[in-house]
ModelCIF file with pLDDT and N, C-alpha, C, O atoms, coordinates in Angstrom:
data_MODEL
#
_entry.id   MODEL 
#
_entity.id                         1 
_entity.type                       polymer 
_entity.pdbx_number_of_molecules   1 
#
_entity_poly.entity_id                      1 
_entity_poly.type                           'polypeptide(L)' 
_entity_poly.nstd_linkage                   no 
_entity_poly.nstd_monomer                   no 
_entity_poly.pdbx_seq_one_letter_code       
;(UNK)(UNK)(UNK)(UNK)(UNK)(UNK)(UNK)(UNK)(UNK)(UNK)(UNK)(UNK)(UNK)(UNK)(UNK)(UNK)
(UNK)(UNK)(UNK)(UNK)(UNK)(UNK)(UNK)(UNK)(UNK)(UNK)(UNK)(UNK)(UNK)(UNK)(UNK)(UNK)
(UNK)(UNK)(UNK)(UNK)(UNK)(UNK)(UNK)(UNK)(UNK)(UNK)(UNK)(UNK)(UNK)
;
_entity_poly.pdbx_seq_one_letter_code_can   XXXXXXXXXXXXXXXXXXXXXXXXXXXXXXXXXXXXXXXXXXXXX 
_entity_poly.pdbx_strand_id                 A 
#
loop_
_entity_poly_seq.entity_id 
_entity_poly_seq.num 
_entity_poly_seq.mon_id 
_entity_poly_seq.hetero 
1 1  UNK n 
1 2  UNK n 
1 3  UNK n 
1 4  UNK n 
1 5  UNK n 
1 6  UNK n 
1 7  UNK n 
1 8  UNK n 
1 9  UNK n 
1 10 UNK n 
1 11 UNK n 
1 12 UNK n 
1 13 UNK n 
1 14 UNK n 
1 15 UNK n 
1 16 UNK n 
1 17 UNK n 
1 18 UNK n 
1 19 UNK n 
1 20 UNK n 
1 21 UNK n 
1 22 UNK n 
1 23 UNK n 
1 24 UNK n 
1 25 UNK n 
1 26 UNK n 
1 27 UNK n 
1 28 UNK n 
1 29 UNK n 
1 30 UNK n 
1 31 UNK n 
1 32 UNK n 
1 33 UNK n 
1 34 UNK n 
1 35 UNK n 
1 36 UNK n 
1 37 UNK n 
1 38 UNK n 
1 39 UNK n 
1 40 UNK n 
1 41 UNK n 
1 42 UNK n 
1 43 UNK n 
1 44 UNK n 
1 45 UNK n 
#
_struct_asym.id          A 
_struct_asym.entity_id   1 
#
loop_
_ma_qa_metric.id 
_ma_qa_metric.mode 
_ma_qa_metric.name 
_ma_qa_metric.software_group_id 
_ma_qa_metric.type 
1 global pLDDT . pLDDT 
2 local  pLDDT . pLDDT 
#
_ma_qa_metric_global.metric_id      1 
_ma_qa_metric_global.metric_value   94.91 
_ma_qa_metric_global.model_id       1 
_ma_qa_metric_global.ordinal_id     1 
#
loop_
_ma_qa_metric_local.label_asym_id 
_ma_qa_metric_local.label_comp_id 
_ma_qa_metric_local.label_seq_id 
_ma_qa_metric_local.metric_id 
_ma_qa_metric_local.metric_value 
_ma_qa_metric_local.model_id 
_ma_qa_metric_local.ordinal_id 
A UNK 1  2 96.00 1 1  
A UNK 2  2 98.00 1 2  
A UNK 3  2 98.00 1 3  
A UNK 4  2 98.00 1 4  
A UNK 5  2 98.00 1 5  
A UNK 6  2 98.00 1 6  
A UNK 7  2 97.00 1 7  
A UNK 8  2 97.00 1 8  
A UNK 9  2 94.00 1 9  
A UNK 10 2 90.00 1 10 
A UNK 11 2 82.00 1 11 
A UNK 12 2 94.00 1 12 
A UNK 13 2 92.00 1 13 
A UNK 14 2 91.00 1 14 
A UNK 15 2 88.00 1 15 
A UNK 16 2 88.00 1 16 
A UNK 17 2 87.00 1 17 
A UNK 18 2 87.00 1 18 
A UNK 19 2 91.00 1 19 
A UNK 20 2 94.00 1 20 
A UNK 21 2 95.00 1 21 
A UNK 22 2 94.00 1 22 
A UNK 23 2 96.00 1 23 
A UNK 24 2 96.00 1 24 
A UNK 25 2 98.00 1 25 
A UNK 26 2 98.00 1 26 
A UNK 27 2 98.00 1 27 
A UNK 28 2 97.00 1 28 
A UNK 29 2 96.00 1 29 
A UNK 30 2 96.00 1 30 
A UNK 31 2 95.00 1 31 
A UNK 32 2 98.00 1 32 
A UNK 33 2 97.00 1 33 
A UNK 34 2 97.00 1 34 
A UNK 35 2 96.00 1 35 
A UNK 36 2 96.00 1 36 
A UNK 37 2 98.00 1 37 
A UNK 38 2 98.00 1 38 
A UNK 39 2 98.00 1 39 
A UNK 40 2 98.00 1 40 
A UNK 41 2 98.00 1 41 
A UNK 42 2 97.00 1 42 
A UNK 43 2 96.00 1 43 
A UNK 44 2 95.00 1 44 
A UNK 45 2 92.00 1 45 
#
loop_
_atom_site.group_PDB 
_atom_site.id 
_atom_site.type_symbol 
_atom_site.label_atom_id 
_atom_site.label_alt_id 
_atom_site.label_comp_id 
_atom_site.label_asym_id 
_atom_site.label_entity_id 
_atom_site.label_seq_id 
_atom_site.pdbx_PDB_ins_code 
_atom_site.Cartn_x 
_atom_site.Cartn_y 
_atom_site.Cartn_z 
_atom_site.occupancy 
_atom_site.B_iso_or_equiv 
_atom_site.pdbx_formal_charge 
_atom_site.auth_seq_id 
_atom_site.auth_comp_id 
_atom_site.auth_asym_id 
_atom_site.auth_atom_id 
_atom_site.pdbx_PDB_model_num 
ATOM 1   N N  . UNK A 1 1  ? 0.832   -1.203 0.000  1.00 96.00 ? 1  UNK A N  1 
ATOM 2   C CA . UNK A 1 1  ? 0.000   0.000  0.000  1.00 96.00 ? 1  UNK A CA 1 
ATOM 3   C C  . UNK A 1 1  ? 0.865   1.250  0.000  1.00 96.00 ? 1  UNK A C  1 
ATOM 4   O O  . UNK A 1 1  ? 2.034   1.210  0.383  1.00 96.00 ? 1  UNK A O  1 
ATOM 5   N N  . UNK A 1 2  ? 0.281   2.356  -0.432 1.00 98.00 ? 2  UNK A N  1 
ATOM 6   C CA . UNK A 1 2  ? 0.507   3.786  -0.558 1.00 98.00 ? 2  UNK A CA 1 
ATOM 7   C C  . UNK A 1 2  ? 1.294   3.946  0.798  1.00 98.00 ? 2  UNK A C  1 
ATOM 8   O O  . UNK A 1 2  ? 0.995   3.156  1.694  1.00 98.00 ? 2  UNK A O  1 
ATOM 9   N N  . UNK A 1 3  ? 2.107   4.731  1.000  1.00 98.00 ? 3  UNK A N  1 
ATOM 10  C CA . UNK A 1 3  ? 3.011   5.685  1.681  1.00 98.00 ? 3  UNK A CA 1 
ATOM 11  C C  . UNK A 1 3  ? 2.815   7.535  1.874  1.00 98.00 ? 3  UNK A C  1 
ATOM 12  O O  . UNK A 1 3  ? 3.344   8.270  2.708  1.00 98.00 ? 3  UNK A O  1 
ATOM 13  N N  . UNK A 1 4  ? 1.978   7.832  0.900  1.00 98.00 ? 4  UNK A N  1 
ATOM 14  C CA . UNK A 1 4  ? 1.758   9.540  0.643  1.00 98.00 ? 4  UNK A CA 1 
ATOM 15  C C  . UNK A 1 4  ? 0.823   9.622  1.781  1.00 98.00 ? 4  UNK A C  1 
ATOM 16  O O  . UNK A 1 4  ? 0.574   8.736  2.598  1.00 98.00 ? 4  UNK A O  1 
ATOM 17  N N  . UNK A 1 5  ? 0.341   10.815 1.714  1.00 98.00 ? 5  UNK A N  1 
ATOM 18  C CA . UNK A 1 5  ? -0.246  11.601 2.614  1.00 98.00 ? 5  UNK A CA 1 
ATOM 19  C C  . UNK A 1 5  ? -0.479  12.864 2.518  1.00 98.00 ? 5  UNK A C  1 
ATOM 20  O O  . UNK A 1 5  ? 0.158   13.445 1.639  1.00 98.00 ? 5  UNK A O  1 
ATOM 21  N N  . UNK A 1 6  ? -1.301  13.570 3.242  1.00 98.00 ? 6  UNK A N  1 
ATOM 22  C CA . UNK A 1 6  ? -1.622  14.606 3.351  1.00 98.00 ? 6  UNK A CA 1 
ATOM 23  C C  . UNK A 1 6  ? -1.094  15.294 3.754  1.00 98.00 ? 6  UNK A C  1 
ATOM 24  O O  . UNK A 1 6  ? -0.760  15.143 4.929  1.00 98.00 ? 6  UNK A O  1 
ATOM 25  N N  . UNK A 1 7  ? -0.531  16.947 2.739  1.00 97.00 ? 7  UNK A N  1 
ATOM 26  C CA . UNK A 1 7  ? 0.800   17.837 3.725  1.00 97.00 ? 7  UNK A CA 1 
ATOM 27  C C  . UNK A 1 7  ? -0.136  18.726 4.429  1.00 97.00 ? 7  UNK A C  1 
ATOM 28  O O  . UNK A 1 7  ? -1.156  19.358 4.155  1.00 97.00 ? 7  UNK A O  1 
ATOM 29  N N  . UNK A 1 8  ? 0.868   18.455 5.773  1.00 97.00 ? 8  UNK A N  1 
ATOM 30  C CA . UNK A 1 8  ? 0.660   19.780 6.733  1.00 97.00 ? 8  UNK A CA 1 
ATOM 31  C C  . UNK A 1 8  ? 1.776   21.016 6.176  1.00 97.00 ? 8  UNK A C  1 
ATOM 32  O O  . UNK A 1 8  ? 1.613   22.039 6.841  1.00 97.00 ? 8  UNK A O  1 
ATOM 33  N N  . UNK A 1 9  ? 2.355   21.093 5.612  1.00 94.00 ? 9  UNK A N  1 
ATOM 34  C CA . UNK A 1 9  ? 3.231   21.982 5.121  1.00 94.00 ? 9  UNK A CA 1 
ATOM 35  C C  . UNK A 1 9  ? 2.465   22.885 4.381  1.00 94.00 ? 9  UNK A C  1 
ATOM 36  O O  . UNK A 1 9  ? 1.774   23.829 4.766  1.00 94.00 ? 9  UNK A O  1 
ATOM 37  N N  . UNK A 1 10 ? 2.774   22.295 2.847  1.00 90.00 ? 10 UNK A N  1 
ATOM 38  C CA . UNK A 1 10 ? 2.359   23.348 1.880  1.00 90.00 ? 10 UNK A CA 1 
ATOM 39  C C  . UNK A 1 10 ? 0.842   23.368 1.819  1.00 90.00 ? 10 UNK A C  1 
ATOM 40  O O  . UNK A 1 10 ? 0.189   22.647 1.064  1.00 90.00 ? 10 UNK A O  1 
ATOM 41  N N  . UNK A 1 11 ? 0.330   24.251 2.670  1.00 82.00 ? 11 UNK A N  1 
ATOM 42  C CA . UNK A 1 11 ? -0.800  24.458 2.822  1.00 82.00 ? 11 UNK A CA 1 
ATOM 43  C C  . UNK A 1 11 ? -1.849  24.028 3.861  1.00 82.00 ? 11 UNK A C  1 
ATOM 44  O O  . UNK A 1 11 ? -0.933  23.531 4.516  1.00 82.00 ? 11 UNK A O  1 
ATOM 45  N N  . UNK A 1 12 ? -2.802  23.796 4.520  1.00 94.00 ? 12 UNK A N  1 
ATOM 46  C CA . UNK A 1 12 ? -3.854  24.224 3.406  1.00 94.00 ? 12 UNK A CA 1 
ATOM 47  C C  . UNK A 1 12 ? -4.530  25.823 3.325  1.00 94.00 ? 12 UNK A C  1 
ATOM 48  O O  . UNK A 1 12 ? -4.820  26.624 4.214  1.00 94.00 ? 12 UNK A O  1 
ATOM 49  N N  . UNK A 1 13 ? -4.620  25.875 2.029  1.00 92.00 ? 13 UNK A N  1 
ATOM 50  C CA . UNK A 1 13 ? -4.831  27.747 1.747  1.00 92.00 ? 13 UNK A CA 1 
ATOM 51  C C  . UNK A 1 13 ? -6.164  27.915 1.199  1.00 92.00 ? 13 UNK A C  1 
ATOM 52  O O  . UNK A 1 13 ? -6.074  27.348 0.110  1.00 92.00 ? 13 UNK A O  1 
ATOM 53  N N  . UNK A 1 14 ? -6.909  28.194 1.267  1.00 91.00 ? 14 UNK A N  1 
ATOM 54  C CA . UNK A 1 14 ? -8.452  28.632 1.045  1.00 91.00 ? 14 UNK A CA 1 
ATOM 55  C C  . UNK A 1 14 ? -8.180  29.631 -0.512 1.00 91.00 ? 14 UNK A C  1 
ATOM 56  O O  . UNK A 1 14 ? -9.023  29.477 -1.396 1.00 91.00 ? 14 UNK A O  1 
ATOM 57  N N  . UNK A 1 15 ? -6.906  30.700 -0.795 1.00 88.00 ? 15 UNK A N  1 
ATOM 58  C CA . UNK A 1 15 ? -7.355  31.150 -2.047 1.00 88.00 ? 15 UNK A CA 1 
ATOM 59  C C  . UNK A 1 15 ? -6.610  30.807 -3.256 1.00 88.00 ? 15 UNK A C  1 
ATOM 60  O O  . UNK A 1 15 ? -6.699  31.498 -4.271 1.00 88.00 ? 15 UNK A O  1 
ATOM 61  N N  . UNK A 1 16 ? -5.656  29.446 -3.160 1.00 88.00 ? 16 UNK A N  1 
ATOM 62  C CA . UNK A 1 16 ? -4.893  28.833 -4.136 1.00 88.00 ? 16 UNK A CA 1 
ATOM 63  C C  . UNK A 1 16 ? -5.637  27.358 -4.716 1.00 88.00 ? 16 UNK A C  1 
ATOM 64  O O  . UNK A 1 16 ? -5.537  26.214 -4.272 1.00 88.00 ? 16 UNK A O  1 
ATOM 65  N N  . UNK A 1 17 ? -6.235  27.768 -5.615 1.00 87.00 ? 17 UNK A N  1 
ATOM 66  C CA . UNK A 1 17 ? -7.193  26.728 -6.163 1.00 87.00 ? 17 UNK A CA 1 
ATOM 67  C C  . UNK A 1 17 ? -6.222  25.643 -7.651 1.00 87.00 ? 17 UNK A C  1 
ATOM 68  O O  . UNK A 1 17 ? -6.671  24.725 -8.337 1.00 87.00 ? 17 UNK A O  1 
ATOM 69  N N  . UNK A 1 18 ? -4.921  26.241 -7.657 1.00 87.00 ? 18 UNK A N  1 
ATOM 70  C CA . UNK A 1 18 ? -3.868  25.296 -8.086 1.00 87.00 ? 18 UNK A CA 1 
ATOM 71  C C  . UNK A 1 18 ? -3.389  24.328 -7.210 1.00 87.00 ? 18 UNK A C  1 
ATOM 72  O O  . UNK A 1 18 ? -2.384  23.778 -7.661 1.00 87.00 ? 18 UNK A O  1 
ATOM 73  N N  . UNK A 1 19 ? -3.750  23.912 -6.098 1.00 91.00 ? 19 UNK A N  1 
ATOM 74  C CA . UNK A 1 19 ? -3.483  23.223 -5.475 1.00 91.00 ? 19 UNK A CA 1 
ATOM 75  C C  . UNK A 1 19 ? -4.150  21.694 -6.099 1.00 91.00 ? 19 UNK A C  1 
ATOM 76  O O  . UNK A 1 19 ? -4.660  21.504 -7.203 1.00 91.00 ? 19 UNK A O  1 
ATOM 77  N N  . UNK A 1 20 ? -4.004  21.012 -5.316 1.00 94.00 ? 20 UNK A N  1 
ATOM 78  C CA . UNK A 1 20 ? -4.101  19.151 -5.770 1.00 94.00 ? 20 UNK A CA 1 
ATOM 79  C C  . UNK A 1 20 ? -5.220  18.999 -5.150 1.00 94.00 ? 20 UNK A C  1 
ATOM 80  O O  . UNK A 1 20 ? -6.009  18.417 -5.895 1.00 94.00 ? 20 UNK A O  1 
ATOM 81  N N  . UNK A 1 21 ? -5.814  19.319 -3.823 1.00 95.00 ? 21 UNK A N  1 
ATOM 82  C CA . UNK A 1 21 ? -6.977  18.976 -3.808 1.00 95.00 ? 21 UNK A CA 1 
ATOM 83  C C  . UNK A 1 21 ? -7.809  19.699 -2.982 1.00 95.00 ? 21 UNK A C  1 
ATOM 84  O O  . UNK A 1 21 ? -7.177  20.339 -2.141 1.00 95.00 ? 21 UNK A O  1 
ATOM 85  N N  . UNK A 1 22 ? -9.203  19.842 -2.916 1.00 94.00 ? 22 UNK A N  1 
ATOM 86  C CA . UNK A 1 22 ? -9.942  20.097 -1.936 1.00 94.00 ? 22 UNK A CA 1 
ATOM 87  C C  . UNK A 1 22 ? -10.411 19.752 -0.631 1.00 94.00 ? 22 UNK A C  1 
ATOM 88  O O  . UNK A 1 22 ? -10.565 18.537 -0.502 1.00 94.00 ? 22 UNK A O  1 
ATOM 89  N N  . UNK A 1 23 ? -10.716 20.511 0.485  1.00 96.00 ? 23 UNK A N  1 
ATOM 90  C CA . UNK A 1 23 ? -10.700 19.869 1.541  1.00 96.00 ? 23 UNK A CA 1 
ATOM 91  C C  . UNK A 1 23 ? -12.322 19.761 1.860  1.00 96.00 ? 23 UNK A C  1 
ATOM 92  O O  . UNK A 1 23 ? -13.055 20.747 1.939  1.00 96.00 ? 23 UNK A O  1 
ATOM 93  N N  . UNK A 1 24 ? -12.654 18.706 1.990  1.00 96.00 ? 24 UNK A N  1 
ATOM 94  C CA . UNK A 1 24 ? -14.042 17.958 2.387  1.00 96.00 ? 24 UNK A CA 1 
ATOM 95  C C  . UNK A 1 24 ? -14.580 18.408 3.604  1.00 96.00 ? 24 UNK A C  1 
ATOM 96  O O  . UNK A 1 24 ? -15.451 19.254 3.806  1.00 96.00 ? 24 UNK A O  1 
ATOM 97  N N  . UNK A 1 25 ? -13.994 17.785 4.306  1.00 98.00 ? 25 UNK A N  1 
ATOM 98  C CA . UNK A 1 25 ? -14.382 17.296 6.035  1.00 98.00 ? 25 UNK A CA 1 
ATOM 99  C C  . UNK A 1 25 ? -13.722 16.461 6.267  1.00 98.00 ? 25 UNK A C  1 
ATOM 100 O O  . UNK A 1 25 ? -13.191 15.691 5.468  1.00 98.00 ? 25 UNK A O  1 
ATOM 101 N N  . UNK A 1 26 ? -13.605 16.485 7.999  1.00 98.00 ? 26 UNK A N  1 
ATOM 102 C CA . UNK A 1 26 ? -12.744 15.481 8.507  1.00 98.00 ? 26 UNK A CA 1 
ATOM 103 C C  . UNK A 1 26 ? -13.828 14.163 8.443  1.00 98.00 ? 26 UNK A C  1 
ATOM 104 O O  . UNK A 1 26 ? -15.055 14.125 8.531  1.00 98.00 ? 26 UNK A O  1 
ATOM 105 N N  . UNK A 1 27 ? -12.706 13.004 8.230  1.00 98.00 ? 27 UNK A N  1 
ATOM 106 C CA . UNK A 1 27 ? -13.639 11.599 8.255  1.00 98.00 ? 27 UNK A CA 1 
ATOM 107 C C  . UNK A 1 27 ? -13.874 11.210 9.284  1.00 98.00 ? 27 UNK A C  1 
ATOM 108 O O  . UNK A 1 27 ? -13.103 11.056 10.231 1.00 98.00 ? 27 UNK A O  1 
ATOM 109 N N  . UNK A 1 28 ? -15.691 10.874 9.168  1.00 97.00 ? 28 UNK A N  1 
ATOM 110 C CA . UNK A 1 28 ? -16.152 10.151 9.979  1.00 97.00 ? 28 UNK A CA 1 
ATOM 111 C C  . UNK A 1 28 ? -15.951 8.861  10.803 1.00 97.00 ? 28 UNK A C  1 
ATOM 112 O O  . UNK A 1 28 ? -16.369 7.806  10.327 1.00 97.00 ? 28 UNK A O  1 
ATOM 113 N N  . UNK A 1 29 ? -15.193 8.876  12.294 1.00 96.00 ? 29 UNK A N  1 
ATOM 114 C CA . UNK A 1 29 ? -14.760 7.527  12.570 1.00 96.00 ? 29 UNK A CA 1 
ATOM 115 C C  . UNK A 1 29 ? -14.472 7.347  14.139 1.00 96.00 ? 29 UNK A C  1 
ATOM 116 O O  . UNK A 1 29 ? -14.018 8.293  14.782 1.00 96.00 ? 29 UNK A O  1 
ATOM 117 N N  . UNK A 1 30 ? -14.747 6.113  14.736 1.00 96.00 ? 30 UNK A N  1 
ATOM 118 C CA . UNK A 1 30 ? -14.474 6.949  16.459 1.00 96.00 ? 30 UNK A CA 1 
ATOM 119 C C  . UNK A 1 30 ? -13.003 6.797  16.741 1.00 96.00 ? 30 UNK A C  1 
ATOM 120 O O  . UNK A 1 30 ? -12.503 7.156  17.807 1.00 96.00 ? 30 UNK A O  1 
ATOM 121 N N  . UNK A 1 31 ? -12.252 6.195  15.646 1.00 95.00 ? 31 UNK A N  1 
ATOM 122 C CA . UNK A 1 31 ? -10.647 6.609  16.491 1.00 95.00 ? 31 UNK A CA 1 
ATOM 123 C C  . UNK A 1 31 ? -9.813  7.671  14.952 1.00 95.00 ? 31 UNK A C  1 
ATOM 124 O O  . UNK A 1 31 ? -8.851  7.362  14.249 1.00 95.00 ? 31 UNK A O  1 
ATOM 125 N N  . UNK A 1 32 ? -10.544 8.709  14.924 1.00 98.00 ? 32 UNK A N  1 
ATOM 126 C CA . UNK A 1 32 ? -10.021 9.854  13.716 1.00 98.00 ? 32 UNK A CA 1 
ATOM 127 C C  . UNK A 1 32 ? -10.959 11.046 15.034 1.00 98.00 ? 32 UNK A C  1 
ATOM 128 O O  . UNK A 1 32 ? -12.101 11.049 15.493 1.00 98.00 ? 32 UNK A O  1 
ATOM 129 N N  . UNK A 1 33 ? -9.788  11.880 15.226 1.00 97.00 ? 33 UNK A N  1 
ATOM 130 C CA . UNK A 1 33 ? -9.830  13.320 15.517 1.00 97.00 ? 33 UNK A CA 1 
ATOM 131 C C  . UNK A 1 33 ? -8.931  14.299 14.828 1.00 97.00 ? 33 UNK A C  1 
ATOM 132 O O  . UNK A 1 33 ? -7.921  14.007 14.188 1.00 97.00 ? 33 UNK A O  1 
ATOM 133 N N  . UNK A 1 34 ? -9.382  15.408 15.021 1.00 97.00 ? 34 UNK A N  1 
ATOM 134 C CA . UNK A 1 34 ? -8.223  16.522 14.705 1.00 97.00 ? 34 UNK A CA 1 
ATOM 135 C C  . UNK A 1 34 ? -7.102  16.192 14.909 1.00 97.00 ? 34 UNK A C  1 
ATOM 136 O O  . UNK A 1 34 ? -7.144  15.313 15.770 1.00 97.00 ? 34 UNK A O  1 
ATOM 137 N N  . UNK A 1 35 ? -6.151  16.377 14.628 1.00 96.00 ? 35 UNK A N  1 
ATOM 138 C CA . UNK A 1 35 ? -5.033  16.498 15.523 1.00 96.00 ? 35 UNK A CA 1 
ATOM 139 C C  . UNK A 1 35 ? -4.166  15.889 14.387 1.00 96.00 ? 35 UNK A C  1 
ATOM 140 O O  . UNK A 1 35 ? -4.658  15.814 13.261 1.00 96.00 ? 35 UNK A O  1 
ATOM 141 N N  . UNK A 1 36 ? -2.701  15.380 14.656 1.00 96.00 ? 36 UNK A N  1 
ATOM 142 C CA . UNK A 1 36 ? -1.567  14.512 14.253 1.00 96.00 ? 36 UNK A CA 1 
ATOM 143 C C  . UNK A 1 36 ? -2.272  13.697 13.588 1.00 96.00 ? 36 UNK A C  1 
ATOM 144 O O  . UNK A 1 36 ? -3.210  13.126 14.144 1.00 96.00 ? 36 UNK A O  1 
ATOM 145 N N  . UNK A 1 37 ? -1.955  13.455 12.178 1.00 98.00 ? 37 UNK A N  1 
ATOM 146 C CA . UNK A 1 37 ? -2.443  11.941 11.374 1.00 98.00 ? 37 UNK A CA 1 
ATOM 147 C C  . UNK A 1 37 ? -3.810  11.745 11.581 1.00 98.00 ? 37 UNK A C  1 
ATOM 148 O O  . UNK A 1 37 ? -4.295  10.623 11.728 1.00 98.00 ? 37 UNK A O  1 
ATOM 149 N N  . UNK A 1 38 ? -4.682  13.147 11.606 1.00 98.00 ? 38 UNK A N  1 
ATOM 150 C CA . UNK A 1 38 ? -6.137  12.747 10.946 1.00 98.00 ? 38 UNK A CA 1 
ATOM 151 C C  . UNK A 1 38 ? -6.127  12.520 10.064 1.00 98.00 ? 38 UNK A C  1 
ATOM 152 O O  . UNK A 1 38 ? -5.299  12.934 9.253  1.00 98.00 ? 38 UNK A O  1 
ATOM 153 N N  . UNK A 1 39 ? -7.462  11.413 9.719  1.00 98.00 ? 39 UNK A N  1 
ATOM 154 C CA . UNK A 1 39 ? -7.921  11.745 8.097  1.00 98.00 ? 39 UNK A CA 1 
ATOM 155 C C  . UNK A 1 39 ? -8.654  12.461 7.997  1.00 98.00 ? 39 UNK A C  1 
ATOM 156 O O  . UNK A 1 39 ? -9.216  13.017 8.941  1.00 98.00 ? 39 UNK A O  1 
ATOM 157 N N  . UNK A 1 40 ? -8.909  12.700 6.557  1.00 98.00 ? 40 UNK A N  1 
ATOM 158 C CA . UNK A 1 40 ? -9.617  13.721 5.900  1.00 98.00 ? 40 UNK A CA 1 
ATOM 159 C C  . UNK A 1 40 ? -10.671 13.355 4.284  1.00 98.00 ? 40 UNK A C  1 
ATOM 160 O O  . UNK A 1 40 ? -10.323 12.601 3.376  1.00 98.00 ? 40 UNK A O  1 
ATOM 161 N N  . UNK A 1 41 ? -11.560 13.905 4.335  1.00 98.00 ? 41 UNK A N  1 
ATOM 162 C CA . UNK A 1 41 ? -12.313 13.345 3.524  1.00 98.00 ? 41 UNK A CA 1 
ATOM 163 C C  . UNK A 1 41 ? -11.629 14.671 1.864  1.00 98.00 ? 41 UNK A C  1 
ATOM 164 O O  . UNK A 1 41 ? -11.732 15.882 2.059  1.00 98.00 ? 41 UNK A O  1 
ATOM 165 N N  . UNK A 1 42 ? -11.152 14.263 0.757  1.00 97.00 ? 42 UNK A N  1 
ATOM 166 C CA . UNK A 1 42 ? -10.574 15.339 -0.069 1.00 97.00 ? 42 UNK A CA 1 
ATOM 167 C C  . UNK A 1 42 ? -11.101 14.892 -1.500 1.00 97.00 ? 42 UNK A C  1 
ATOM 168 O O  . UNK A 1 42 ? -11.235 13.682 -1.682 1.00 97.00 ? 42 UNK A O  1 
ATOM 169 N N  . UNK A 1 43 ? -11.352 15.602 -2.333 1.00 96.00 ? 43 UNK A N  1 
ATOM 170 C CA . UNK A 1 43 ? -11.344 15.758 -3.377 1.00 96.00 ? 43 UNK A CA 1 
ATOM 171 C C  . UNK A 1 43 ? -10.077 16.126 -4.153 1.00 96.00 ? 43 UNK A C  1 
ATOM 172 O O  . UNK A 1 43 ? -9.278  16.979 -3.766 1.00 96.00 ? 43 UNK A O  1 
ATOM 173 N N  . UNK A 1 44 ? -9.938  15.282 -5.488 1.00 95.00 ? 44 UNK A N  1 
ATOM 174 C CA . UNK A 1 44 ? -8.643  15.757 -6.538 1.00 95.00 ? 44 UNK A CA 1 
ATOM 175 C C  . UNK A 1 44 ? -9.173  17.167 -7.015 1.00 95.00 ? 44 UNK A C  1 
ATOM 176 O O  . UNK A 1 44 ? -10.323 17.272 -7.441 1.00 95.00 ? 44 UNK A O  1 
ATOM 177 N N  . UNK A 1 45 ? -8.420  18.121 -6.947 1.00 92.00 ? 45 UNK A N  1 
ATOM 178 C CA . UNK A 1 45 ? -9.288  19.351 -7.066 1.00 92.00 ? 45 UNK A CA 1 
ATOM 179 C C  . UNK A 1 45 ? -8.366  19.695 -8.809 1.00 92.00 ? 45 UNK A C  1 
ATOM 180 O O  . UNK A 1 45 ? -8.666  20.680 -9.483 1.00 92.00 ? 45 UNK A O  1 
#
């Protein structure tokens, strides 16, 4: 399986719509919170 992930770095920016993807919502799940190594629900934008 995959290795990538979601950067906390470059971004995320609300007015750069060149970016790779959109941000959804956080995923629904009882061991996913905010924080370190949430997921996230994203669109390929």
């Amino acid at each position: 399986r995959s290795g990538w992930t979601l950067d906390t770095t470059d971004g995320p920016d609300p007015n750069d719509p060149s970016n790779q993807l959109l941000i959804k919502r956080l995923y629904a799940a009882p061991d996913n919170e905010i924080g370190a190594y949430a997921r996230w629900v994203v669109m390929i934008n």
